[in-house]
N, C-alpha and C. Protein backbone atom coordinates (compact mmCIF):
# COMPACT_ATOMS: atom_id res chain seq x y z
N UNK A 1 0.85 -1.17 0.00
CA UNK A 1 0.00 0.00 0.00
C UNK A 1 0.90 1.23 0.00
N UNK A 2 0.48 2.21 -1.10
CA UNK A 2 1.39 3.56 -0.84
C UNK A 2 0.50 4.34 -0.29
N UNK A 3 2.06 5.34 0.35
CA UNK A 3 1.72 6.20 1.73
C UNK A 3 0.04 7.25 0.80
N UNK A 4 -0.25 7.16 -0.14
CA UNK A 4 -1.14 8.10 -0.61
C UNK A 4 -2.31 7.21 -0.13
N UNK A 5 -2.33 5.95 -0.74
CA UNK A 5 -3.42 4.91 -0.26
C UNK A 5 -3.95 4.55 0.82
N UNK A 6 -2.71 5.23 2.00
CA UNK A 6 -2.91 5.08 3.16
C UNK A 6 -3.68 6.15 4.00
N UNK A 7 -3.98 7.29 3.16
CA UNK A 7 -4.31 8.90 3.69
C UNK A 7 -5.72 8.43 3.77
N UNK A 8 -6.56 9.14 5.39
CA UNK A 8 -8.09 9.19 5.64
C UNK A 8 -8.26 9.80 4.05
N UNK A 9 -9.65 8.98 3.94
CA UNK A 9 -10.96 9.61 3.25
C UNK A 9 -11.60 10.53 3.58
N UNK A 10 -11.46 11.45 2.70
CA UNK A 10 -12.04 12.85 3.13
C UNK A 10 -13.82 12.78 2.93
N UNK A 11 -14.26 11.22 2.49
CA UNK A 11 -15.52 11.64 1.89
C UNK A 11 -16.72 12.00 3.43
N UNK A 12 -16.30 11.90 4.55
CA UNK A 12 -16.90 11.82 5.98
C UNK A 12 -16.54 12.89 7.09
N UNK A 13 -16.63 12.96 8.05
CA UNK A 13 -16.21 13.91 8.99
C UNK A 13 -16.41 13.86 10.44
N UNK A 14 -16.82 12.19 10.20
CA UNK A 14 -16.82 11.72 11.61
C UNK A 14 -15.76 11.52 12.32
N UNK A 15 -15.51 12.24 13.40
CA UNK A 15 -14.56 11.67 14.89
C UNK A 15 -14.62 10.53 15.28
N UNK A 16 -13.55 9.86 15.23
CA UNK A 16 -13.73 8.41 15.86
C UNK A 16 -13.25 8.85 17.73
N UNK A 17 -13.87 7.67 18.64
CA UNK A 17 -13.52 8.12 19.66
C UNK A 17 -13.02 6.69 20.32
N UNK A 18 -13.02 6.27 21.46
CA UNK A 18 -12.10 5.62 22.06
C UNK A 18 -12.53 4.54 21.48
N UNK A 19 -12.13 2.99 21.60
CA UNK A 19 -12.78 1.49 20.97
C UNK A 19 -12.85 0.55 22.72
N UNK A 20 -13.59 -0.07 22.48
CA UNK A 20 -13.77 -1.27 23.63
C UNK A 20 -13.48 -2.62 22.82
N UNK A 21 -12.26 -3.15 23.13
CA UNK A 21 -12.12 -4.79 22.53
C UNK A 21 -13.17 -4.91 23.37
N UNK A 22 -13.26 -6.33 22.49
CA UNK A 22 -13.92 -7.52 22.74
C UNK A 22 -13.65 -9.16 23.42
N UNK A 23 -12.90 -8.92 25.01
CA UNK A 23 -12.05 -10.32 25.11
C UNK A 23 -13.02 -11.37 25.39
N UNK A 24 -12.30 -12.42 24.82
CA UNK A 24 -13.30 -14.24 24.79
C UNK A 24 -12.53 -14.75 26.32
N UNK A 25 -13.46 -14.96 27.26
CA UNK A 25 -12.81 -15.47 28.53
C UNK A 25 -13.90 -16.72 28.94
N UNK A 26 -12.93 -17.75 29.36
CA UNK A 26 -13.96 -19.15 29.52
C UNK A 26 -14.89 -19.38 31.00
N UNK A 27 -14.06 -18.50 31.57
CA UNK A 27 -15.21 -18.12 33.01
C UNK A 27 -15.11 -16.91 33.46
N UNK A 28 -16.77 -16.52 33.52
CA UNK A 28 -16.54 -15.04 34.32
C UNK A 28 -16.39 -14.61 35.02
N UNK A 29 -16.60 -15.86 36.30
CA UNK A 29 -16.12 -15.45 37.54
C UNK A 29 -14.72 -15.17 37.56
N UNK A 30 -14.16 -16.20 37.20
CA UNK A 30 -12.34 -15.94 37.00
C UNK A 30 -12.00 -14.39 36.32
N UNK A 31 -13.29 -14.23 35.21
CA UNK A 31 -12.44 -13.14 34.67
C UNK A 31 -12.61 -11.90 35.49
N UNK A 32 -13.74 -12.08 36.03
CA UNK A 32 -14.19 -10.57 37.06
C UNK A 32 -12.78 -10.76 38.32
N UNK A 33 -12.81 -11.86 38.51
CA UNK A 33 -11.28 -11.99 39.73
C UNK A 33 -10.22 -10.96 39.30
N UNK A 34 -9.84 -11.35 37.99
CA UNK A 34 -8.75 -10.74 36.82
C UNK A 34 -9.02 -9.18 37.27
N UNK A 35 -9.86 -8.92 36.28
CA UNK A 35 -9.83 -7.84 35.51
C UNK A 35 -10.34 -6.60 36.87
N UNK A 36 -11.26 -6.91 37.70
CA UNK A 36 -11.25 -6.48 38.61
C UNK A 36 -10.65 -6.68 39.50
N UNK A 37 -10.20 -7.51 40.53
CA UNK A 37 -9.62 -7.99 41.38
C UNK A 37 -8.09 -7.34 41.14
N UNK A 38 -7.61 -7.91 39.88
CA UNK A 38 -6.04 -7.77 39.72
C UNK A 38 -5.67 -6.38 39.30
N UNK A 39 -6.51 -6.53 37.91
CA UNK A 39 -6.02 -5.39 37.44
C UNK A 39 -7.21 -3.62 37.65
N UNK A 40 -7.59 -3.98 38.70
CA UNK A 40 -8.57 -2.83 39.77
C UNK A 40 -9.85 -1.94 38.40
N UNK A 41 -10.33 -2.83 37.56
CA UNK A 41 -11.39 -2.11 36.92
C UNK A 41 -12.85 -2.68 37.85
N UNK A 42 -13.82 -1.49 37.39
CA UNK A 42 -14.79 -1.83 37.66
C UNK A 42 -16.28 -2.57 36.77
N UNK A 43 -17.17 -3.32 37.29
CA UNK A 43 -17.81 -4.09 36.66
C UNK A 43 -18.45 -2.56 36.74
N UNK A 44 -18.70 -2.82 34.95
CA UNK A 44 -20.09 -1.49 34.88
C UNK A 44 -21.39 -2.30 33.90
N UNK A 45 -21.10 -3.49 33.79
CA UNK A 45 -22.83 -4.08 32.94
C UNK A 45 -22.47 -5.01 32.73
N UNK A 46 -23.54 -6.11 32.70
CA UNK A 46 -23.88 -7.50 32.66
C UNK A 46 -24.91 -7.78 32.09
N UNK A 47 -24.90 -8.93 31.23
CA UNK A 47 -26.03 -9.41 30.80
C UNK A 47 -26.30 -10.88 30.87
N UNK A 48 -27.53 -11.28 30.83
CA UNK A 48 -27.67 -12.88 31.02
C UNK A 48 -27.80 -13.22 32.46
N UNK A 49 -28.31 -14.13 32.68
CA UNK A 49 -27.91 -14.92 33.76
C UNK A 49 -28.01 -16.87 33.35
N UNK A 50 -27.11 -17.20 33.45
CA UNK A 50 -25.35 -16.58 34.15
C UNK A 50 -25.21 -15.84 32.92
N UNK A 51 -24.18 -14.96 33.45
CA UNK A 51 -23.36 -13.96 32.86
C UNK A 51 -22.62 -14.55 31.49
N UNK A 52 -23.04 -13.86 30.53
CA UNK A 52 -22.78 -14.45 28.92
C UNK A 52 -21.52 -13.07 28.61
N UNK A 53 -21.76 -11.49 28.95
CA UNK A 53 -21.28 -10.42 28.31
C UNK A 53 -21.28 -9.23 29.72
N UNK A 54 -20.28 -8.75 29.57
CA UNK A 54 -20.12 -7.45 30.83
C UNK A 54 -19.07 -6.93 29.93
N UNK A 55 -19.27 -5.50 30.91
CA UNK A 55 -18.22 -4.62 30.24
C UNK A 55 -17.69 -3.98 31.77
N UNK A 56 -16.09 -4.50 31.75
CA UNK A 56 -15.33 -3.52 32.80
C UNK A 56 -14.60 -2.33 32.43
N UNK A 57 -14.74 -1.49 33.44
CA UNK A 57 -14.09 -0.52 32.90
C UNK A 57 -12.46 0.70 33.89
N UNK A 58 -11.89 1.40 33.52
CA UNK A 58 -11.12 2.12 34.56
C UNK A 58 -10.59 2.79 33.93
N UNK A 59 -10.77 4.06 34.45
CA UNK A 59 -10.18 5.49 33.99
C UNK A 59 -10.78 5.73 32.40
N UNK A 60 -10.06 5.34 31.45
CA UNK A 60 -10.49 5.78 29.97
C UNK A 60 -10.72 4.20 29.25
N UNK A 61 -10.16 2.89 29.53
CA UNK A 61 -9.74 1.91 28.92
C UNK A 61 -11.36 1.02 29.58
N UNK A 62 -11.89 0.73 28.44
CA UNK A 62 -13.08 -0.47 28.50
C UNK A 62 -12.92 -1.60 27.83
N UNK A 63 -13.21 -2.66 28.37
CA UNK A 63 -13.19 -4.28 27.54
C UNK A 63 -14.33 -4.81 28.00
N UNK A 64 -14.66 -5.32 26.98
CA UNK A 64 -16.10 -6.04 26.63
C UNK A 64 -15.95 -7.30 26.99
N UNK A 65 -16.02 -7.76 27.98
CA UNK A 65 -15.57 -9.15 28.05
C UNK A 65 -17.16 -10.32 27.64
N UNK A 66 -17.10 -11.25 26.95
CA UNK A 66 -18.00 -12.53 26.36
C UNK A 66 -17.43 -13.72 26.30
N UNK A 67 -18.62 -14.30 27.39
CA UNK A 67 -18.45 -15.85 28.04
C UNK A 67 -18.28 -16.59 26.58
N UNK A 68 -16.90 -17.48 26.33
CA UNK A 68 -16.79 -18.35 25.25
C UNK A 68 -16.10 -20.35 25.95
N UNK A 69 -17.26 -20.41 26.57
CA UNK A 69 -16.39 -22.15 26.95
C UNK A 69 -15.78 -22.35 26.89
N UNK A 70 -14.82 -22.82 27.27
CA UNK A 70 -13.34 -23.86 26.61
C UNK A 70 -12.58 -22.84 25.73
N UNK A 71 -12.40 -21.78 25.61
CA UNK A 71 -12.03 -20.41 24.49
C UNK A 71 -10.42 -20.46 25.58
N UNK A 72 -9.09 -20.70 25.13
CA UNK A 72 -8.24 -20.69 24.37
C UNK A 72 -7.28 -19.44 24.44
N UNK A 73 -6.59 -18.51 25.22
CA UNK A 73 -5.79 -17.78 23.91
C UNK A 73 -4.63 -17.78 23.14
N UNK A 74 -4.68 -17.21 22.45
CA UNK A 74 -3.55 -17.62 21.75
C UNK A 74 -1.95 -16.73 21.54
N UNK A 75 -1.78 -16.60 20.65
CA UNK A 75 -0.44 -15.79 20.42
C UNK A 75 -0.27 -14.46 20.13
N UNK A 76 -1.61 -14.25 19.56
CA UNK A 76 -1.91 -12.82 19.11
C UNK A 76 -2.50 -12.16 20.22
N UNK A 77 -2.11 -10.68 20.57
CA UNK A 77 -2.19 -9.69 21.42
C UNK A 77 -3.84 -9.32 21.05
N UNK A 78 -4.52 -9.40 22.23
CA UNK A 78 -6.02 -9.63 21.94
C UNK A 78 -6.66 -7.80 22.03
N UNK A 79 -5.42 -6.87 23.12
CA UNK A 79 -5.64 -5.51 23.27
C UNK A 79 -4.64 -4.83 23.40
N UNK A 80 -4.50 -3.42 23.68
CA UNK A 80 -3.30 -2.75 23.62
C UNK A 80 -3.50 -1.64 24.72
N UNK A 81 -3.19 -2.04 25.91
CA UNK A 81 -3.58 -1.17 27.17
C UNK A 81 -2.65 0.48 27.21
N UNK A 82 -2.65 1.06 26.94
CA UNK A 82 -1.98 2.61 27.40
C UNK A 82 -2.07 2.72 28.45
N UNK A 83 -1.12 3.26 29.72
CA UNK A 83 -1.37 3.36 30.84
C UNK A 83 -0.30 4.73 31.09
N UNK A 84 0.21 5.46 32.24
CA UNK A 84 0.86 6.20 32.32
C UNK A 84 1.97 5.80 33.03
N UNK A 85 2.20 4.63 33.63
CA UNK A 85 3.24 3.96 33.86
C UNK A 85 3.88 2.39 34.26
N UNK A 86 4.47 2.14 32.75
CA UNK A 86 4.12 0.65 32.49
C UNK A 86 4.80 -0.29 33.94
N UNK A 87 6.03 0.64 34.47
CA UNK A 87 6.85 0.23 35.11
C UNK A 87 5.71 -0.69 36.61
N UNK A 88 5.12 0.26 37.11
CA UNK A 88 4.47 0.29 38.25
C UNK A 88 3.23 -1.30 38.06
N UNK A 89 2.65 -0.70 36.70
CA UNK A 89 1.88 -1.78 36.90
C UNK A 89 2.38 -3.49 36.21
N UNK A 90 3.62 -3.40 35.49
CA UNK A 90 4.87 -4.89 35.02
C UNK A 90 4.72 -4.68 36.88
N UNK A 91 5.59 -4.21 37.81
CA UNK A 91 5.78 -4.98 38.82
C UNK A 91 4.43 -5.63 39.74
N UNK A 92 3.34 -4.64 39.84
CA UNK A 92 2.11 -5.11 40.37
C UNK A 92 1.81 -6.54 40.21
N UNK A 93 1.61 -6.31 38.73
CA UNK A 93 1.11 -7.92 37.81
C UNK A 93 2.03 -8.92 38.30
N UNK A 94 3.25 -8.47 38.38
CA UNK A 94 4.23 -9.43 38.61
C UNK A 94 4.29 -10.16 40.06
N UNK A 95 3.96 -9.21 41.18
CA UNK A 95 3.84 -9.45 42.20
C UNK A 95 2.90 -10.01 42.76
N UNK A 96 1.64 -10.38 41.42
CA UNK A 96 0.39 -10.94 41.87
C UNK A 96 0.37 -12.28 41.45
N UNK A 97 1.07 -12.45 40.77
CA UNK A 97 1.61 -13.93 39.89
C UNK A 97 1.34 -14.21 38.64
N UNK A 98 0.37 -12.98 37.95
CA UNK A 98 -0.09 -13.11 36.27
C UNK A 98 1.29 -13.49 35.23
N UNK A 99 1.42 -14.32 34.74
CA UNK A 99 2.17 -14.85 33.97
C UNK A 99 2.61 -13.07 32.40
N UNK A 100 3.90 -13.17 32.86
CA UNK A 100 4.10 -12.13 31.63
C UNK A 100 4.93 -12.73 30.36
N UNK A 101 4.47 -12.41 29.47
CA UNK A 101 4.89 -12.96 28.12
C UNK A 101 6.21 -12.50 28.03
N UNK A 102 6.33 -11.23 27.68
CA UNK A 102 7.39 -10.56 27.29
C UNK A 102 7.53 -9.27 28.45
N UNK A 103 8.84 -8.96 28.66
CA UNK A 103 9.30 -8.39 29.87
C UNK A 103 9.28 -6.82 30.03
N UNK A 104 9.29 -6.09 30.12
CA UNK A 104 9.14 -4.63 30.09
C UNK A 104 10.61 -3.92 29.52
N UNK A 105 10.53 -3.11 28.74
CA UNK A 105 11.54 -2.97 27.80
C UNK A 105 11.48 -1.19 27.21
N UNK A 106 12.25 -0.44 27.23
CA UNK A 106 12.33 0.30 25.98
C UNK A 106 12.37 -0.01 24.67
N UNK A 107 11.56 0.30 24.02
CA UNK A 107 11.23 0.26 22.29
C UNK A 107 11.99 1.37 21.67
N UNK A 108 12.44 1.80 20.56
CA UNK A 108 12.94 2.40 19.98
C UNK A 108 12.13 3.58 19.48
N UNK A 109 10.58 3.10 19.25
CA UNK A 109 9.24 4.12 18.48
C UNK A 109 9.14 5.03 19.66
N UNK A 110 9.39 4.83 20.96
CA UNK A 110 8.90 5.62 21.86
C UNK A 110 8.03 5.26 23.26
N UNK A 111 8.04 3.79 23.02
CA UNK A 111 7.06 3.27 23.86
C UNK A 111 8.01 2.26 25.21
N UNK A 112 7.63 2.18 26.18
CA UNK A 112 8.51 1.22 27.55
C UNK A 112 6.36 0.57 27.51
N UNK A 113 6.96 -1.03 26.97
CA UNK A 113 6.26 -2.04 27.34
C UNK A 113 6.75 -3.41 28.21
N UNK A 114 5.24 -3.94 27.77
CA UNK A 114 5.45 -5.11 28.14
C UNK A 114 3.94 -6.07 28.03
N UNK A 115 4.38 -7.45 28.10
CA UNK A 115 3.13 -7.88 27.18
C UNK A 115 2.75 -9.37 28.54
N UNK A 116 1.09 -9.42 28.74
CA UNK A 116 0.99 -10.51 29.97
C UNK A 116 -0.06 -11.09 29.38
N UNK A 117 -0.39 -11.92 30.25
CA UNK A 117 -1.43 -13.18 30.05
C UNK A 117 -2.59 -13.00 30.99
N UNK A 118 -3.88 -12.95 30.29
CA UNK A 118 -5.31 -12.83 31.53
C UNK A 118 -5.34 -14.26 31.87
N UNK A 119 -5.90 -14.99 32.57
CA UNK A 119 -6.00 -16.47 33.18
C UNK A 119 -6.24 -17.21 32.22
N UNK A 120 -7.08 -16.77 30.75
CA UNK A 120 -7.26 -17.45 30.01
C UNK A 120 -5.90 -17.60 28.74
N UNK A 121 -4.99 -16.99 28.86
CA UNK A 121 -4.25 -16.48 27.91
C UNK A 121 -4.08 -16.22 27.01
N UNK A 122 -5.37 -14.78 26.88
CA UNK A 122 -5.24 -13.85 26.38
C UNK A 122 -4.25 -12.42 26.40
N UNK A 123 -3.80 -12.16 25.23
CA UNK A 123 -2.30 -11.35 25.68
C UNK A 123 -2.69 -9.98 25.77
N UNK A 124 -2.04 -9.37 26.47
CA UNK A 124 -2.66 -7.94 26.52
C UNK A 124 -0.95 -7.01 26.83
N UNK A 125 -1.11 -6.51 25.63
CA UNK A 125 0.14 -5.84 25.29
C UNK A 125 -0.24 -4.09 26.48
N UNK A 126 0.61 -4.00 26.80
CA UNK A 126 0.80 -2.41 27.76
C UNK A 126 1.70 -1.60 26.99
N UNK A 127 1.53 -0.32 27.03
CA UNK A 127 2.55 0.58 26.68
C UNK A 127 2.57 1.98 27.47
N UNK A 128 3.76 2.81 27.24
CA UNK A 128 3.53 3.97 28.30
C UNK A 128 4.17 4.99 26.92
N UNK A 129 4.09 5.92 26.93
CA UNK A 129 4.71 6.92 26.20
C UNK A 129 5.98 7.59 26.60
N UNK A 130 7.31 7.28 26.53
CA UNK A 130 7.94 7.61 26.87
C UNK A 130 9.36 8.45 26.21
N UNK A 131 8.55 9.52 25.10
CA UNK A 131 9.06 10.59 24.07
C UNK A 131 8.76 11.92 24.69
């Protein structure tokens, strides 16, 4: 693709605004443990009973989490968390026992990451801005 092919379409003028993934987690109780428990978001909606779909949330960052059985993750980075300091929360995670993929690092683009595993292992890449 050339860089011209790559330029927004001017034919619109809509603002896009923040996105909520969508993570596949095989229990919700486990995942509400996670995502609340560990990583301190709050449950803001539920649906079903039992619980099929919720959405947690904290500060600016929302995930849609949907009950998938026996669901798997895999190798591919399922979200891409921004936070304001990757350092603080690599040691948190670390200190809670969440399994981290890849270790916290300076990048060259500008970014100090690091990449972990939700119970289901799903990967959830972190980054901090550090330009």
């Amino acid at each position: 693709m050339s860089a011209e092919e790559s330029q927004p379409s001017t034919s619109h003028k809509v603002t896009f605004g923040r996105t909520a993934p969508t993570v596949r987690v095989s229990d919700m109780d486990r995942a509400f443990d996670f995502y609340c428990g560990v990583l301190g978001m709050e449950k803001r909606f539920e649906n079903c009973d039992p619980i099929g779909f919720a959405i947690v949330a904290r500060d600016k960052a929302e995930i849609h989490l949907t009950l998938a059985r026996g669901h798997k993750g895999t190798t591919a980075n399922v979200l891409h968390l921004i936070v304001e300091d990757a350092t603080v929360l690599h040691d948190h995670l670390e200190a809670s026992g969440v399994r981290i993929i890849k270790g916290l690092r300076d990048q060259e683009y500008g970014l100090r990451d690091f990449i972990f595993a939700d119970p289901d292992g799903n990967r959830i890449d972190v980054g901090q801005s550090i330009k």
